[in-house]
N, C-alpha and C. Protein backbone atom coordinates (compact mmCIF):
# COMPACT_ATOMS: atom_id res chain seq x y z
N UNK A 1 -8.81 2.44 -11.25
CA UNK A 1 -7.46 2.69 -10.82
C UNK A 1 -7.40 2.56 -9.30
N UNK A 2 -6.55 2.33 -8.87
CA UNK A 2 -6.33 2.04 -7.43
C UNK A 2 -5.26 2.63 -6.89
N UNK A 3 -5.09 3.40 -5.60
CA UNK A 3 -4.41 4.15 -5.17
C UNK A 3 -3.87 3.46 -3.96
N UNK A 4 -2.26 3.77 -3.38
CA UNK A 4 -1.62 3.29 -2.45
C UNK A 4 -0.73 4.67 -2.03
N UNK A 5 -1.03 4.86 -0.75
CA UNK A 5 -0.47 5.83 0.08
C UNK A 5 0.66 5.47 0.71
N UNK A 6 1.42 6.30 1.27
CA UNK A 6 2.27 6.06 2.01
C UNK A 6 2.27 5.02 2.91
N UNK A 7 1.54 5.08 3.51
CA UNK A 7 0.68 4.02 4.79
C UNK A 7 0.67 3.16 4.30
N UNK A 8 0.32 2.98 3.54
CA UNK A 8 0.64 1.58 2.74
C UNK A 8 1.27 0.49 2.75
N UNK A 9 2.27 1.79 1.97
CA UNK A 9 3.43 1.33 1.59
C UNK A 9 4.38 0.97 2.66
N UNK A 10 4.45 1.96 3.96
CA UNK A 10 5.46 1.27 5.35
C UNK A 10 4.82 0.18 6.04
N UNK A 11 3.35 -0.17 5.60
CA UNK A 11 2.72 -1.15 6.49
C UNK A 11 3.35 -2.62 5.77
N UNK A 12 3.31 -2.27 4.41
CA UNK A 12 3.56 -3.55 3.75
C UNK A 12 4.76 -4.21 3.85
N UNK A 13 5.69 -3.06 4.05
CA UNK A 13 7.62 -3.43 4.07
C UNK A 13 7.65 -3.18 5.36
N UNK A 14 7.27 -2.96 6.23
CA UNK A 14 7.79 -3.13 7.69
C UNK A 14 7.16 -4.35 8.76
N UNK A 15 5.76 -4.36 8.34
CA UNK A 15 5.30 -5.32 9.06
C UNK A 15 4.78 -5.62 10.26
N UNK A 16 4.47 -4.39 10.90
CA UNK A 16 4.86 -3.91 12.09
C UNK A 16 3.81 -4.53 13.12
N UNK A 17 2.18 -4.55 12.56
CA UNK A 17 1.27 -5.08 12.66
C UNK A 17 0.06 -5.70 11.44
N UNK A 18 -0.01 -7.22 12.24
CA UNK A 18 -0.04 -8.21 11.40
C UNK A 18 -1.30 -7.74 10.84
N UNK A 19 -2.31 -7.05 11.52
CA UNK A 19 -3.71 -6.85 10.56
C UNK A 19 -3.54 -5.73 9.73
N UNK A 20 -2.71 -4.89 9.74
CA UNK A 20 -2.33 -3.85 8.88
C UNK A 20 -1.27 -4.42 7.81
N UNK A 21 -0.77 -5.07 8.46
CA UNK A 21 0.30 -5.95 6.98
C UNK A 21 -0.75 -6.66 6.27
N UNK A 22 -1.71 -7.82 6.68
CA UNK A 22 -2.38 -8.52 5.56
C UNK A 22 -3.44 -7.30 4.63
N UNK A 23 -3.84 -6.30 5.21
CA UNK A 23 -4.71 -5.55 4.31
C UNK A 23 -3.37 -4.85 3.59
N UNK A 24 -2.75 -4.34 3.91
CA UNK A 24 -1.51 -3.97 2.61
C UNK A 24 -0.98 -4.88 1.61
N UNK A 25 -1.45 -6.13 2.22
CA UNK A 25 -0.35 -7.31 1.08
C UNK A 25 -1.53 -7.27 0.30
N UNK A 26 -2.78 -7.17 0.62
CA UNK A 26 -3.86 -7.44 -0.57
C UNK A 26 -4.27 -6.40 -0.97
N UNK A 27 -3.90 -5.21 -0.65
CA UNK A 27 -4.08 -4.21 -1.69
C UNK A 27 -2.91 -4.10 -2.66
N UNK A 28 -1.58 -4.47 -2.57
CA UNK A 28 -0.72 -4.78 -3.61
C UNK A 28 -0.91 -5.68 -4.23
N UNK A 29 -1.80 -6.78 -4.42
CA UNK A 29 -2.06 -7.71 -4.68
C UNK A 29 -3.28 -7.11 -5.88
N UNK A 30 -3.79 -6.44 -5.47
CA UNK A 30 -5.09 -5.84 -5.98
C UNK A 30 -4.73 -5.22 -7.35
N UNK A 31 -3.51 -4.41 -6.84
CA UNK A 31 -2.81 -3.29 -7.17
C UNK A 31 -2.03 -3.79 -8.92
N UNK A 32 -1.36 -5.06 -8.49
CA UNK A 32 -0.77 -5.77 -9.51
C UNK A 32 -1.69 -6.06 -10.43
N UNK A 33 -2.97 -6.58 -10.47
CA UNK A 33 -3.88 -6.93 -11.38
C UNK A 33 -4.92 -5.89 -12.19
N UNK A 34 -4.64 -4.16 -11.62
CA UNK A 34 -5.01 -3.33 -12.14
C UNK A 34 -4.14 -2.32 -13.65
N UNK A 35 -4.68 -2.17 -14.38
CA UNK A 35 -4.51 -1.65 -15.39
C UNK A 35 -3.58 -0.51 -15.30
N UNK A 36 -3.86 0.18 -14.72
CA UNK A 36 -3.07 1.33 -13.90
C UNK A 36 -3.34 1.48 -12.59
N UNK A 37 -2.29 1.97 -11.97
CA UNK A 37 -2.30 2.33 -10.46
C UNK A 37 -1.76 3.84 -10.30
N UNK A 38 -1.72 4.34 -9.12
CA UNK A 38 -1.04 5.79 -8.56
C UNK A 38 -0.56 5.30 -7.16
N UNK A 39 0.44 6.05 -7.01
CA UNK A 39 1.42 5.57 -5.80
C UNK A 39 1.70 6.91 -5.23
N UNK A 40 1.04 7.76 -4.22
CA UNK A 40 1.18 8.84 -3.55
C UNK A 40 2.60 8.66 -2.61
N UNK A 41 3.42 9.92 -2.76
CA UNK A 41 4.67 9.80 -1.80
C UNK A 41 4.60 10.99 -1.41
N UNK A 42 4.08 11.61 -0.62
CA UNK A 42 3.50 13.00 0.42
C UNK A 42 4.29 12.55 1.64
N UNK A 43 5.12 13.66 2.36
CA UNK A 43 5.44 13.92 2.94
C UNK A 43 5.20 15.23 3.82
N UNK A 44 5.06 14.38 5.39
CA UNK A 44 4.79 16.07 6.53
C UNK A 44 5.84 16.19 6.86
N UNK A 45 6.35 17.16 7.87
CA UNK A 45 7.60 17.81 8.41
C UNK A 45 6.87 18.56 9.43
């Protein structure tokens, strides 16, 4: 199973920096070809 954090997830849709975007596009990538996944949505304040 493969896990995707938050971090992730804003690296992948924002884009913000390019070496943090390509390791997010290939862990969704990863992500799609796994059986099951978990998608953490934790929030600080």
């Amino acid at each position: 199973m493969i896990a995707l954090d938050t971090n992730v997830v804003v690296r992948f849709l924002v884009r913000d920096d390019e070496k943090q975007s390509q390791i997010a596009f290939k862990r969704f990538q990863k992500a799609e070809n796994e059986p099951s996944g978990f998608m953490g949505c934790h929030s600080r304040v």
